[in-house]
N, C-alpha and C. Protein backbone atom coordinates (compact mmCIF):
# COMPACT_ATOMS: atom_id res chain seq x y z
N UNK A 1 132.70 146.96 98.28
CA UNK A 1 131.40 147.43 97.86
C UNK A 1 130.44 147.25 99.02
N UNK A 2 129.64 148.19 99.36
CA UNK A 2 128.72 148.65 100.81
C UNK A 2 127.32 147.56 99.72
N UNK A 3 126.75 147.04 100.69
CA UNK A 3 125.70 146.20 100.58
C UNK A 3 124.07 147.57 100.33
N UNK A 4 123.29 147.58 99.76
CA UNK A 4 122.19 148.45 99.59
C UNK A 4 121.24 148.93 101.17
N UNK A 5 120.97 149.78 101.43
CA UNK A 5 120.25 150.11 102.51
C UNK A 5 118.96 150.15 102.23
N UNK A 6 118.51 149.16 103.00
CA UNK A 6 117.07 148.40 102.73
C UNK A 6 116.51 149.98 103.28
N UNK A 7 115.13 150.66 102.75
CA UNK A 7 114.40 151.18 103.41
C UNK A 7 113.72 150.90 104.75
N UNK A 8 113.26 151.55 105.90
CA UNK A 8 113.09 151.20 106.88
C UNK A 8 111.41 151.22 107.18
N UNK A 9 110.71 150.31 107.27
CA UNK A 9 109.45 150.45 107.58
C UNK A 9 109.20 151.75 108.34
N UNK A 10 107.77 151.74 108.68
CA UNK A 10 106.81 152.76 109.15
C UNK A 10 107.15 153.13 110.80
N UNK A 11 107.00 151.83 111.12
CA UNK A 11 107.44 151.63 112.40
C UNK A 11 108.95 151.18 112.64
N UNK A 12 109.92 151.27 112.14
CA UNK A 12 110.97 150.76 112.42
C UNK A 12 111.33 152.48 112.53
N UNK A 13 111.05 153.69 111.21
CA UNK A 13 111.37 154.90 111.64
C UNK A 13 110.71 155.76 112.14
N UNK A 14 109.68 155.14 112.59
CA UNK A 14 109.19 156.01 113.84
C UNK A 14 110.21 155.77 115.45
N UNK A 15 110.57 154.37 115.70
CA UNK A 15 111.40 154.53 116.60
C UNK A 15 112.70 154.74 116.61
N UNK A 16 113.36 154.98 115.19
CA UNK A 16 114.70 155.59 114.82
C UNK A 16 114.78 157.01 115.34
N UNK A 17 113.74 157.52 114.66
CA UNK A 17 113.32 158.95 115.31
C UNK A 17 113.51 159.48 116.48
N UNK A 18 113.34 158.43 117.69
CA UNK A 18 113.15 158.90 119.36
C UNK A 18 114.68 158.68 119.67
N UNK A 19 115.28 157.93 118.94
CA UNK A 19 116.79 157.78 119.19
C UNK A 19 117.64 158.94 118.93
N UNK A 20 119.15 158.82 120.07
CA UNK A 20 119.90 160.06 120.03
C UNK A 20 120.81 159.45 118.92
N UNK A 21 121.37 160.18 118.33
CA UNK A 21 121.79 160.43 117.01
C UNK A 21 122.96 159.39 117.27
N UNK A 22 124.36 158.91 117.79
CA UNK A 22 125.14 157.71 118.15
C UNK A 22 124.31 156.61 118.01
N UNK A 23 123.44 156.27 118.77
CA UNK A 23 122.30 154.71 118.63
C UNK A 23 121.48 154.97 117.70
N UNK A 24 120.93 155.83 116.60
CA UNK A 24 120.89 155.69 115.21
C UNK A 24 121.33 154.99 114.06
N UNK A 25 122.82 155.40 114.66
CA UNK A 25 123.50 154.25 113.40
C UNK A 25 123.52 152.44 113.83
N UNK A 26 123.71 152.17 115.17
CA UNK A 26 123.26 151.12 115.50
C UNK A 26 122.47 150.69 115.22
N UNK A 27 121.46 151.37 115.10
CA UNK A 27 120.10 151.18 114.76
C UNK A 27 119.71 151.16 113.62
N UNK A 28 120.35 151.60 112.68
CA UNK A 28 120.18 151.35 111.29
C UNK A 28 120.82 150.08 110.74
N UNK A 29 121.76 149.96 111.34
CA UNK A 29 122.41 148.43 110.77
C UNK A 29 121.95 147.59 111.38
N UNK A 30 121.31 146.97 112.53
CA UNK A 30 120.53 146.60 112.81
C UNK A 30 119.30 146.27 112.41
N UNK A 31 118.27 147.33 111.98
CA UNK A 31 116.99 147.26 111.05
C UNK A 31 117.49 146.66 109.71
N UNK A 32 118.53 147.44 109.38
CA UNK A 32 118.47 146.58 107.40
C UNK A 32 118.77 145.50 107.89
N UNK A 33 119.18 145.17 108.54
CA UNK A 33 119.93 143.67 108.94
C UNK A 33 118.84 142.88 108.98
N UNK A 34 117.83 142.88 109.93
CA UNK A 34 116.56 142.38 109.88
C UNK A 34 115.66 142.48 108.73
N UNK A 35 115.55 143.37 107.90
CA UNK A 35 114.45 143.51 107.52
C UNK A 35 114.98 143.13 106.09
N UNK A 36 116.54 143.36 106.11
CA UNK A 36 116.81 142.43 104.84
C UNK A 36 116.18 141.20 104.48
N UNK A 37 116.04 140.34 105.23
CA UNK A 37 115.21 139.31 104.84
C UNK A 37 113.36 139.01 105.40
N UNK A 38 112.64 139.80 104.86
CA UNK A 38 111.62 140.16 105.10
C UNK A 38 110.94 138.80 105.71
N UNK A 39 110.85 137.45 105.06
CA UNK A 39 109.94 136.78 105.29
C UNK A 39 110.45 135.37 106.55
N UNK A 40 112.19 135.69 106.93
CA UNK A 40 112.48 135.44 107.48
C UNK A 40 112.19 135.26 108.94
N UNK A 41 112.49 133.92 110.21
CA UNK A 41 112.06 134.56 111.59
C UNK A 41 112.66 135.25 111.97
N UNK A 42 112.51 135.89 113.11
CA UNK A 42 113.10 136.73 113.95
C UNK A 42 114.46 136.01 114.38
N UNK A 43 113.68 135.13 115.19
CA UNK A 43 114.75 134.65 116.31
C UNK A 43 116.25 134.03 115.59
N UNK A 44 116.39 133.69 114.65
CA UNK A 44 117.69 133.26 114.01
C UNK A 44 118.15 134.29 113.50
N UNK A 45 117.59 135.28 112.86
CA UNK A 45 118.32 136.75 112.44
C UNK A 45 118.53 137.49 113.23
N UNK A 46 118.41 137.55 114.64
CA UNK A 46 118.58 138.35 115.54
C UNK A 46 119.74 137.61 116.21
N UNK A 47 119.72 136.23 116.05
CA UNK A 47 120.73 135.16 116.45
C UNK A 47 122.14 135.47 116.48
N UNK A 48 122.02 136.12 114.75
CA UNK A 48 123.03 135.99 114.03
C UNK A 48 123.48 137.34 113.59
N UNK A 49 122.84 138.37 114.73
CA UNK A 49 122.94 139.47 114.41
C UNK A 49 124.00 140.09 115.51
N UNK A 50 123.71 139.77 116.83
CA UNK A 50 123.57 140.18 117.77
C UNK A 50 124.41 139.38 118.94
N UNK A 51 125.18 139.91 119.48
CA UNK A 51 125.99 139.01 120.54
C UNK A 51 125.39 138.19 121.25
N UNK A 52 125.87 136.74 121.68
CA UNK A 52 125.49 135.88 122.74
C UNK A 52 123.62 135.94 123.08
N UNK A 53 123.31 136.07 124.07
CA UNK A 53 121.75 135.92 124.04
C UNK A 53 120.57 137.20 124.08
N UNK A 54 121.42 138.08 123.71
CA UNK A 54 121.12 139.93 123.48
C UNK A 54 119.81 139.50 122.72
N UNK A 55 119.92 139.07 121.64
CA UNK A 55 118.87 138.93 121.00
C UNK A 55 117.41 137.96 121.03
N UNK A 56 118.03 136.56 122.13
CA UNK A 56 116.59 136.11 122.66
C UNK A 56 115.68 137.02 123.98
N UNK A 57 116.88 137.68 124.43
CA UNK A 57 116.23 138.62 125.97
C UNK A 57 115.38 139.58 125.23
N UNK A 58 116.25 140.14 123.89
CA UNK A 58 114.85 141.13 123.40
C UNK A 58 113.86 140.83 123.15
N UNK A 59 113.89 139.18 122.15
CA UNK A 59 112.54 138.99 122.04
C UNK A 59 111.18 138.84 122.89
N UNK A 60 111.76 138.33 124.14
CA UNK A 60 111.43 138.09 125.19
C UNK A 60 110.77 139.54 126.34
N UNK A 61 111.68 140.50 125.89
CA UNK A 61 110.92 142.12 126.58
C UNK A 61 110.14 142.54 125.53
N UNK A 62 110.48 142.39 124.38
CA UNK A 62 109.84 143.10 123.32
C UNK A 62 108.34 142.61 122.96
N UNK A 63 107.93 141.03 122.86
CA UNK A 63 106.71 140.48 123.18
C UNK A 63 106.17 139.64 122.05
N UNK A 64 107.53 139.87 121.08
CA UNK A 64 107.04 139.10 119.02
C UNK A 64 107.57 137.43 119.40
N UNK A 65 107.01 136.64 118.78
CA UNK A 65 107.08 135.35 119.27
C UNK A 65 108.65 135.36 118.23
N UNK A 66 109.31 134.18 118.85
CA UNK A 66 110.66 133.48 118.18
C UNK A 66 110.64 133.88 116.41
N UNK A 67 109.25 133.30 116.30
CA UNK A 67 109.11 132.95 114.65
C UNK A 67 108.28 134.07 113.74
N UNK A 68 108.16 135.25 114.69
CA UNK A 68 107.43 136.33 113.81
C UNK A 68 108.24 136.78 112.79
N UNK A 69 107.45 137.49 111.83
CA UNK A 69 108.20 137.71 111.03
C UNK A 69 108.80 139.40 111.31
N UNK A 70 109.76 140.45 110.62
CA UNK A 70 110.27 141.63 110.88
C UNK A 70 109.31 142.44 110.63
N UNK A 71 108.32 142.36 109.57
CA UNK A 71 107.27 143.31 109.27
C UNK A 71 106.35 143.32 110.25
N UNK A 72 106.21 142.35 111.35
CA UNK A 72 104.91 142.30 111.72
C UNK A 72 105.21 142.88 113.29
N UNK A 73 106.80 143.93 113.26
CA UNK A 73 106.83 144.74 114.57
C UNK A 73 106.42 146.14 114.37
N UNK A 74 105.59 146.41 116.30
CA UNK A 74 105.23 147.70 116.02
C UNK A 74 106.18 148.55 116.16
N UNK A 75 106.20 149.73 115.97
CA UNK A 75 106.73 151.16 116.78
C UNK A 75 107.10 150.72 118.19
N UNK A 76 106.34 150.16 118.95
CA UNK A 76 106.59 150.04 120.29
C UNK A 76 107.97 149.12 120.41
N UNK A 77 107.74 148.23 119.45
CA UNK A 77 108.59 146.45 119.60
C UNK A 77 109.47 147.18 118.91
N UNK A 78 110.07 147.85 117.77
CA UNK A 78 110.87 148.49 117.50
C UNK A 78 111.83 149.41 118.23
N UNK A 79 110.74 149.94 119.19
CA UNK A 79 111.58 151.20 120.24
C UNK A 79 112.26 150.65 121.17
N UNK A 80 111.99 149.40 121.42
CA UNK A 80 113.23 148.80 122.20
C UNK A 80 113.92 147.89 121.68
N UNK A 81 114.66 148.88 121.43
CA UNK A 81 116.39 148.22 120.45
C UNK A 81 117.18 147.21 121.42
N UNK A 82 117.19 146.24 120.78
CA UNK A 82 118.04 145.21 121.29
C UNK A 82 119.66 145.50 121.32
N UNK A 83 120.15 146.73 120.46
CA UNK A 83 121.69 146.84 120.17
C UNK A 83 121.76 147.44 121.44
N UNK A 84 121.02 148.23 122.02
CA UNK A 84 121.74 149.42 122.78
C UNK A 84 121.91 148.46 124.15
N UNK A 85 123.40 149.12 124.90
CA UNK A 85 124.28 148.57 125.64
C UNK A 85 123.32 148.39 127.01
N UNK A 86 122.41 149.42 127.41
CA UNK A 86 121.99 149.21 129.00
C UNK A 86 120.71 148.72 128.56
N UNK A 87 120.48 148.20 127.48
CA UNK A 87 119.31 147.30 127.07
C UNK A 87 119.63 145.81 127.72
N UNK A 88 120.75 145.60 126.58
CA UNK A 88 121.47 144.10 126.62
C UNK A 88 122.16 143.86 127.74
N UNK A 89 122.62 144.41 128.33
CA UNK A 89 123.22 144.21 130.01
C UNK A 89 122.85 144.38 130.87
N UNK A 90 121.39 144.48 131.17
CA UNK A 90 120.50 144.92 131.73
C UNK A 90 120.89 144.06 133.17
N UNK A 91 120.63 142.48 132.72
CA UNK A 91 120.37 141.50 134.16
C UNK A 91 122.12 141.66 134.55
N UNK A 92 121.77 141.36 135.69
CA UNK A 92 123.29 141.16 136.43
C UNK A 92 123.31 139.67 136.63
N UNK A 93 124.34 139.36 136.66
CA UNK A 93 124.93 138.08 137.65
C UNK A 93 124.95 137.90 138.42
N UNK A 94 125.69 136.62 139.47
CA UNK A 94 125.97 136.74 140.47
C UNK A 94 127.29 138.19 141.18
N UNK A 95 128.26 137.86 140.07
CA UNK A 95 129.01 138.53 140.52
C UNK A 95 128.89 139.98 140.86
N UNK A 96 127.92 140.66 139.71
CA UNK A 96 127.31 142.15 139.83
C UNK A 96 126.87 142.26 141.22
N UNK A 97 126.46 140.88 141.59
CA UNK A 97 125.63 141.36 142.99
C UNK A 97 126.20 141.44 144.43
N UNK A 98 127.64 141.38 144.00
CA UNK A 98 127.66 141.75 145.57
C UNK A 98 128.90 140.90 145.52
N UNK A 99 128.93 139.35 145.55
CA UNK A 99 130.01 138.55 145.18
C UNK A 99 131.27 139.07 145.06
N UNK A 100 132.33 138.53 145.76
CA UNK A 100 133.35 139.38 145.33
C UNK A 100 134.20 138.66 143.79
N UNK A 101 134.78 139.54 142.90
CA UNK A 101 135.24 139.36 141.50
C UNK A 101 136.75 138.99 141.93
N UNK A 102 136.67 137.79 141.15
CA UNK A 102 138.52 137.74 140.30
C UNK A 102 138.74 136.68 141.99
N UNK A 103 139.54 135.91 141.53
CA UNK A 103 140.76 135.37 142.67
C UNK A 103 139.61 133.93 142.88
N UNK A 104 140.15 133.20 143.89
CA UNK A 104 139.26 132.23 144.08
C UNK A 104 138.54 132.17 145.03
N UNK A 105 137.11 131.27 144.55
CA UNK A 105 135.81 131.44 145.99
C UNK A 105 136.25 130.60 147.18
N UNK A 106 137.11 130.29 147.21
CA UNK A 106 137.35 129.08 148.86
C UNK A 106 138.60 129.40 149.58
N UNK A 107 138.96 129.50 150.33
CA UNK A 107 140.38 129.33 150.84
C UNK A 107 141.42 127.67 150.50
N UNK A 108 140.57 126.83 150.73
CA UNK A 108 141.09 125.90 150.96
C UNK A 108 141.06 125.08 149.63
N UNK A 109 140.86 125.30 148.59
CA UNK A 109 141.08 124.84 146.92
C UNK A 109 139.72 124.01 146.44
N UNK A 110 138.94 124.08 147.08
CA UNK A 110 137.52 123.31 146.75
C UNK A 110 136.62 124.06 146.54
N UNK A 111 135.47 123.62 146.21
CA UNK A 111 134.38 124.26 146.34
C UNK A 111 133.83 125.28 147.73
N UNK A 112 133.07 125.91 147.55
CA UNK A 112 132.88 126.51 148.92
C UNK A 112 131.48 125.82 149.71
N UNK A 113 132.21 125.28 150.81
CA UNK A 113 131.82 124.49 151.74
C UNK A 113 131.69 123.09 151.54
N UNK A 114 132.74 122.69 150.83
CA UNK A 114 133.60 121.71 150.66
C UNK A 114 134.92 121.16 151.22
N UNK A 115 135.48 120.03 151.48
CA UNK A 115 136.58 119.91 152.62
C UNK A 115 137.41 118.97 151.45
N UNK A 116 138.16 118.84 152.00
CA UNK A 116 138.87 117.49 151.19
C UNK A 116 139.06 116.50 152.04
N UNK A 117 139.17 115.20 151.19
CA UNK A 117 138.93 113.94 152.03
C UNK A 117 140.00 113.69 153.01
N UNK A 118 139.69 113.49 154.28
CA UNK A 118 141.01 113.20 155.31
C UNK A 118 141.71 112.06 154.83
N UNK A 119 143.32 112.83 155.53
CA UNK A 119 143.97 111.95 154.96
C UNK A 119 144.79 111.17 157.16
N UNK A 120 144.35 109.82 156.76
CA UNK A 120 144.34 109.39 158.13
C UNK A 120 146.52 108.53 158.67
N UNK A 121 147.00 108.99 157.21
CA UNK A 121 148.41 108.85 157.17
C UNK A 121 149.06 109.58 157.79
């Protein structure tokens, strides 16, 4: 049995609207998800919504404090969806940057620019 589809505020479908039709449905399970619990904070339903720290970085671009509540986002704070992929992966790492990936950082089994202790035997 499918759980009820909360209606979507004023501003939650005004920025459903600007979305291409694939990140819609993201976007809809997402909003009921939130707004299912109206008087709830943000920051733990987005917690528990949303992979790893996807959901504190939004709060954080988006501008609603930790503990706002879901009703009290605009159109604007809405239009940037925390689900969508080049939202949430936005920052790079080290490794994105240049670093080379996979295998190990030292030649010699330590840290890099690290030695191991002489051995005077």
């Amino acid at each position: 049995m499918s759980r009820p589809v909360r209606p979507l505020t004023a501003a939650a479908a005004a920025a459903r609207d600007a979305l291409p039709a694939p990140d819609a449905a993201a976007f809809d399970r997402l909003a009921s998800a939130v707004l299912a619990a109206p008087g709830a904070a943000l920051g733990p339903v987005l917690r528990a919504q949303l992979p790893g720290v996807t959901g504190i970085r939004w709060l954080r671009t988006a501008g609603p404090a930790p503990t706002a509540r879901a009703g009290a986002l605009s159109a604007e704070q809405w239009s940037k969806d925390p689900s969508a992929p080049h939202r949430s992966h936005a920052r790079g790492g080290p490794l994105q940057r240049g670093r080379k990936t996979g295998g190990r950082t030292s030649a010699h089994g330590h840290a890099p620019g690290a030695l191991a202790a002489p051995r005077w035997h």
